[in-house]
Protein backbone atom coordinates (compact mmCIF):
# COMPACT_ATOMS: atom_id res chain seq x y z
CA UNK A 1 1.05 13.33 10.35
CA UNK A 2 0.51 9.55 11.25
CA UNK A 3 -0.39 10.56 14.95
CA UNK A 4 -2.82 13.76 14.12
CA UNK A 5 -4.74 11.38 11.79
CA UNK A 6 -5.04 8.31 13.81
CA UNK A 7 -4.93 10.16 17.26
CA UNK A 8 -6.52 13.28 17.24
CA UNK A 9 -9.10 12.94 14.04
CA UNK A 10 -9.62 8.79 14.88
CA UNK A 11 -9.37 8.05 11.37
CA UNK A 12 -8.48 4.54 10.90
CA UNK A 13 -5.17 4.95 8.93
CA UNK A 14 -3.73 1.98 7.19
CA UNK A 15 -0.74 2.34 5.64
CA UNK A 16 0.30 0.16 2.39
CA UNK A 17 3.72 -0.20 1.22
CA UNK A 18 5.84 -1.76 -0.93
CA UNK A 19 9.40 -2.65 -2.31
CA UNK A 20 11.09 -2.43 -5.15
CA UNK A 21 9.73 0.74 -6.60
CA UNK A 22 12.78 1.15 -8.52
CA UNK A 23 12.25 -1.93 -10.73
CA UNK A 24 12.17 -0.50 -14.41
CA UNK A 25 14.13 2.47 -13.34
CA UNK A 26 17.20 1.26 -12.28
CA UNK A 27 18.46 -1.03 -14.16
CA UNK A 28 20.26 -3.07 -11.60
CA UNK A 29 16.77 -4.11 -10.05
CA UNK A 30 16.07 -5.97 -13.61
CA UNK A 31 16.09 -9.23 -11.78
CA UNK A 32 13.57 -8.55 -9.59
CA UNK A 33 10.63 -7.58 -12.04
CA UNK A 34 8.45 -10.72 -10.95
CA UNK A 35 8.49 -10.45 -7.94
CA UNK A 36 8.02 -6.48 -7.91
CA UNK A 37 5.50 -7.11 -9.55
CA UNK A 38 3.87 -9.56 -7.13
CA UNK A 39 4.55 -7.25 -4.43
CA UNK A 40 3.19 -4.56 -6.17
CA UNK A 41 -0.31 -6.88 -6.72
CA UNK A 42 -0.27 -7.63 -2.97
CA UNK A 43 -0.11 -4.25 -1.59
CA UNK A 44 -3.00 -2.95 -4.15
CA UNK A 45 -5.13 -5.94 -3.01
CA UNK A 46 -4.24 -4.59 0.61
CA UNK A 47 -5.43 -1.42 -0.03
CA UNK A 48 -8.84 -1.99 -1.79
CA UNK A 49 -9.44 -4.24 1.18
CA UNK A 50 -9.02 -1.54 3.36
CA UNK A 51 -10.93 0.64 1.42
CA UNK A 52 -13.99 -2.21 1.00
CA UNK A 53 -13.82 -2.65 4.52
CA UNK A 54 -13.84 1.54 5.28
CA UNK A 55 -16.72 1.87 2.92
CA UNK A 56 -18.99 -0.77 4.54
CA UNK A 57 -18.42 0.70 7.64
CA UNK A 58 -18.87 4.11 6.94
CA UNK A 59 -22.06 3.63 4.70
């Protein structure tokens, strides 16, 4: 999917992830709720970045 989007459509894919997804779920990743949830508040800033800098280029 990555390919046809960046390769054949030239859409300038950025991809944000994250860990710890499970934090609040499984309650052996407890211990890591600070810093899931800094990780979590770094990859949202990464994406509205992207998207700022998508939107000023594309208006």
């Amino acid at each position: 999917m990555r390919r046809i989007l960046e390769d054949v459509w030239q859409i300038d894919l950025r991809v944000v992830t994250r860990e710890f997804t499970l934090v609040g779920v499984n309650p052996a990743l407890d211990a890591f709720a600070d810093m899931a949830d800094h990780i979590k508040a770094g990859a949202e800033h990464q994406a509205r970045e992207h998207g700022r800098t998508l939107a000023t280029r594309h208006s």
